[in-house]
C-alpha atoms as a PDB file:
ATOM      1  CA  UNK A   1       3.886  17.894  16.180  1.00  0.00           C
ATOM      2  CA  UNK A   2       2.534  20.103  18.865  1.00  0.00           C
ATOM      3  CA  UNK A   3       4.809  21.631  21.395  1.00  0.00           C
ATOM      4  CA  UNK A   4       3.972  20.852  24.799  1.00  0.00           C
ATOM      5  CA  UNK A   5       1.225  18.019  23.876  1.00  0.00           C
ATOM      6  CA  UNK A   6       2.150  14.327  25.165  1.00  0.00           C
ATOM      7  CA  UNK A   7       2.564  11.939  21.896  1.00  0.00           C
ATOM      8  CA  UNK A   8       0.445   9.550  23.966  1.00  0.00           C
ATOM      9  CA  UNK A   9      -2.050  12.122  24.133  1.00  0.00           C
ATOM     10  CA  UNK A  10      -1.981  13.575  20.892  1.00  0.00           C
ATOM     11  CA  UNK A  11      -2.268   9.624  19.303  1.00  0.00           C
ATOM     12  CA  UNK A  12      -5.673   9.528  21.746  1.00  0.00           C
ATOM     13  CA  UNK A  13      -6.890  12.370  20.691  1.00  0.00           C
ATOM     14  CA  UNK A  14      -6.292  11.537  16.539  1.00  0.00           C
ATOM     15  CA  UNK A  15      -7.801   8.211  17.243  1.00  0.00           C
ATOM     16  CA  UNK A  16     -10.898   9.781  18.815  1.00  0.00           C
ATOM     17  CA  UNK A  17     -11.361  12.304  15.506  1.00  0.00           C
ATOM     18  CA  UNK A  18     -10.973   8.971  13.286  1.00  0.00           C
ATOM     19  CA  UNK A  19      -6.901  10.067  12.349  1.00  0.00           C
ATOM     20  CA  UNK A  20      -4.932   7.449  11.850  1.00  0.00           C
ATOM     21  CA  UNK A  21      -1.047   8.288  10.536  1.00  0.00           C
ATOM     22  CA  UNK A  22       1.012   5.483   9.031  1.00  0.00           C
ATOM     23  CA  UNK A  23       4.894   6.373   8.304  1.00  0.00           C
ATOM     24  CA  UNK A  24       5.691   5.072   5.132  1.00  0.00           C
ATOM     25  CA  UNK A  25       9.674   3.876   4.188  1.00  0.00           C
ATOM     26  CA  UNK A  26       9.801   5.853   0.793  1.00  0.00           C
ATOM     27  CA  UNK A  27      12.967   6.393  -1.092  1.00  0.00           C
ATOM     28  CA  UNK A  28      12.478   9.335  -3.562  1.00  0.00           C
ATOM     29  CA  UNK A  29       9.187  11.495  -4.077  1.00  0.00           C
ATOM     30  CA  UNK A  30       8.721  13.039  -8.011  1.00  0.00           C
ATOM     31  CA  UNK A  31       6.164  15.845  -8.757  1.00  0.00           C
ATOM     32  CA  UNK A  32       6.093  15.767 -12.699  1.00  0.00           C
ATOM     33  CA  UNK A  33       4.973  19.485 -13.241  1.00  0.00           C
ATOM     34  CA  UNK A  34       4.919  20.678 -16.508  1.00  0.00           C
ATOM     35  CA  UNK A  35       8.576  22.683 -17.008  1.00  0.00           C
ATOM     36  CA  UNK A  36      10.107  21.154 -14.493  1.00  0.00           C
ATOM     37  CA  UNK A  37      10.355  17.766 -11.785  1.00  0.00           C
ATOM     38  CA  UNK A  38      10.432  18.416  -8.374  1.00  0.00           C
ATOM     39  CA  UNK A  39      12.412  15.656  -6.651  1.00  0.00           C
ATOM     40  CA  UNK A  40      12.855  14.671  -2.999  1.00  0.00           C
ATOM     41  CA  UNK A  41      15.615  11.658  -2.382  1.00  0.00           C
ATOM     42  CA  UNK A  42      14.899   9.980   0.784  1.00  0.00           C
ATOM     43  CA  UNK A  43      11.965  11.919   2.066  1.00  0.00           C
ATOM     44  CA  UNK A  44       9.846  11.424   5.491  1.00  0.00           C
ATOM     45  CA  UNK A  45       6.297  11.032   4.185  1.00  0.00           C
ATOM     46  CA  UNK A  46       3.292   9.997   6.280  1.00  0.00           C
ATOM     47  CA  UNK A  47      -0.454   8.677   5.124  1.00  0.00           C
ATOM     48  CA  UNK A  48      -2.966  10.269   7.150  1.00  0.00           C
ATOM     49  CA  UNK A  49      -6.330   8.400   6.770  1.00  0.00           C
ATOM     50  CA  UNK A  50      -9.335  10.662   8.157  1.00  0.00           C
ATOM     51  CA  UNK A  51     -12.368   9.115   7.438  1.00  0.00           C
ATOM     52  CA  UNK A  52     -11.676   7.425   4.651  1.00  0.00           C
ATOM     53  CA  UNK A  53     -10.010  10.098   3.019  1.00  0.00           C
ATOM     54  CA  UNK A  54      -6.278   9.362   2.124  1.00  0.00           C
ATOM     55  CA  UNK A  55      -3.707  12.419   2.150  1.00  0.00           C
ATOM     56  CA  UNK A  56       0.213  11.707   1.842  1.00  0.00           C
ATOM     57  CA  UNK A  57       2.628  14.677   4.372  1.00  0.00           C
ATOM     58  CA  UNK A  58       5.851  14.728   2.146  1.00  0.00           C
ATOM     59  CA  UNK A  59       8.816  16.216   4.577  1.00  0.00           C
ATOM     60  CA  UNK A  60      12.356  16.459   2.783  1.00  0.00           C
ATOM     61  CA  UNK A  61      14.776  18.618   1.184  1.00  0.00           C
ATOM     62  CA  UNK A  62      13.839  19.878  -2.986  1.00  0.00           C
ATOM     63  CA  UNK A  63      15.815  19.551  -5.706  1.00  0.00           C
ATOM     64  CA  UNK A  64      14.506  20.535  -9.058  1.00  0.00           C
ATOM     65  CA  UNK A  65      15.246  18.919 -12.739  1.00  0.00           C
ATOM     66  CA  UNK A  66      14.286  19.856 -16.163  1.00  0.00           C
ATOM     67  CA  UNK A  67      10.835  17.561 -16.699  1.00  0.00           C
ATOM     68  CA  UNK A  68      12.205  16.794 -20.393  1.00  0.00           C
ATOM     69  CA  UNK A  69      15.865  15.385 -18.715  1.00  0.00           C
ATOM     70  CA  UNK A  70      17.201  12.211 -20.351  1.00  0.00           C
ATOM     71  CA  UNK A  71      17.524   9.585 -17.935  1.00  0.00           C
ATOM     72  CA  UNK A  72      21.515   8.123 -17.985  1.00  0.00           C
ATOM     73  CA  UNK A  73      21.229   4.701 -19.921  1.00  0.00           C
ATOM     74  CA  UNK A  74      23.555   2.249 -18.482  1.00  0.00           C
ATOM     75  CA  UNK A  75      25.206  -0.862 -20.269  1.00  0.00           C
ATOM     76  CA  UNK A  76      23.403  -3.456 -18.838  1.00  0.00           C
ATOM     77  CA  UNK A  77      19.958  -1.691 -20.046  1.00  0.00           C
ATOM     78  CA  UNK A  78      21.182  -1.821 -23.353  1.00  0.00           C
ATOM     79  CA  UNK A  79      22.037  -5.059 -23.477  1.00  0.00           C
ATOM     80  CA  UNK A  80      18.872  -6.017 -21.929  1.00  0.00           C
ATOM     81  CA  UNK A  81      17.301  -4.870 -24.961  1.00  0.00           C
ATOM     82  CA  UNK A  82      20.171  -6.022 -27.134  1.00  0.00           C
ATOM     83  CA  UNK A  83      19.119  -9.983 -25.672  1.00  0.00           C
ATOM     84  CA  UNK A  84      15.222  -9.581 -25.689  1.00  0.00           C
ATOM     85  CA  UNK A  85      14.757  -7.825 -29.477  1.00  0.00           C
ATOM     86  CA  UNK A  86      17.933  -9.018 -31.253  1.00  0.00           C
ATOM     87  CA  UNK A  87      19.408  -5.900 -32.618  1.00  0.00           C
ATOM     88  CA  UNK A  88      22.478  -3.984 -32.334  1.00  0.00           C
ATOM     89  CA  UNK A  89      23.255  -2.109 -29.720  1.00  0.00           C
ATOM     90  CA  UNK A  90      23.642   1.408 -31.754  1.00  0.00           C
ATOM     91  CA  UNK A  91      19.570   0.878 -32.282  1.00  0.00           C
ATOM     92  CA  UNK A  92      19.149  -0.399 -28.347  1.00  0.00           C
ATOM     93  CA  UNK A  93      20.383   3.091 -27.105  1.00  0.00           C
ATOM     94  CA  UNK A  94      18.549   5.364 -29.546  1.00  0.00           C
ATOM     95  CA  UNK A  95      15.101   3.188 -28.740  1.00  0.00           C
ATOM     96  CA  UNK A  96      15.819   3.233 -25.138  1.00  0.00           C
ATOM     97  CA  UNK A  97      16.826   7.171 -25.590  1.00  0.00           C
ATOM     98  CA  UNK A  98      13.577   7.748 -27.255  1.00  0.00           C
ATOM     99  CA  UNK A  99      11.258   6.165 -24.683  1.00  0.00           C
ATOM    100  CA  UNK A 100      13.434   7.871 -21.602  1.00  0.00           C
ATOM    101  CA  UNK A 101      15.128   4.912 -20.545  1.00  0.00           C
ATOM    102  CA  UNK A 102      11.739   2.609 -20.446  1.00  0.00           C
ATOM    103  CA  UNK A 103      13.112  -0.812 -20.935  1.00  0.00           C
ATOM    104  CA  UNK A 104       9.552  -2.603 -21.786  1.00  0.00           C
ATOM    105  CA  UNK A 105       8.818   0.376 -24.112  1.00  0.00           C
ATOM    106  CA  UNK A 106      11.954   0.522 -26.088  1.00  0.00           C
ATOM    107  CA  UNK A 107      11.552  -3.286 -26.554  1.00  0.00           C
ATOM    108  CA  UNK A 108       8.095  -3.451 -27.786  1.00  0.00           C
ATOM    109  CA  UNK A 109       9.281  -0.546 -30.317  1.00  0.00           C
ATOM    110  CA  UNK A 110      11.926  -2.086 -31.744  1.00  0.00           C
ATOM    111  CA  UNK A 111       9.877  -5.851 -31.748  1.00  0.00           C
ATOM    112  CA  UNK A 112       6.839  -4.184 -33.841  1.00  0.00           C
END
């Protein structure tokens, strides 16, 4: 973090201002924005608690995607919704299409 500072020291001295950093095993950060998604697969991303107050350190390389991208809808989605609602599978991929790939969503749709 600091060159030259001992970890040892440096996890004294965050515990003495009330720091406390928790690594945290993510595997992919979004940030929906509103033209675009920033996305970060397999990121390094650390909670630091001071005082109560919560802040996330996202570390990882950027790739950016259109915010309005259709998810790919695989097979077995569609026949998820094919076995839960009833219906063919021509109306399971335009429901599932229509709610970006949101199984529970495309169901309840197509059930009301």
């Amino acid at each position: 973090m600091f060159p030259g500072i001992n970890p040892r020291q440096m996890k004294q001295a965050m515990k003495k201002m009330g720091l406390q950093q928790t690594e945290l095993d993510v595997l992919q950060v979004i940030f929906k924005m509103k033209d675009v998604d920033l996305v970060i697969d397999n990121p390094s991303v650390s909670k630091i608690n001071m005082m109560g107050q919560e802040t996330y350190q996202v570390v990882g390389e950027v790739r950016e995607q259109k915010a309005d991208a259709t998810p790919e809808i695989s097979e077995e989605d569609i026949q998820t919704v094919v076995e839960q609602v009833g219906c063919l599978e021509k109306e399971a991929k335009k429901a599932l299409e229509e709610t970006k790939g949101d199984l529970a969503l495309a169901i309840m749709n197509l059930k009301n």
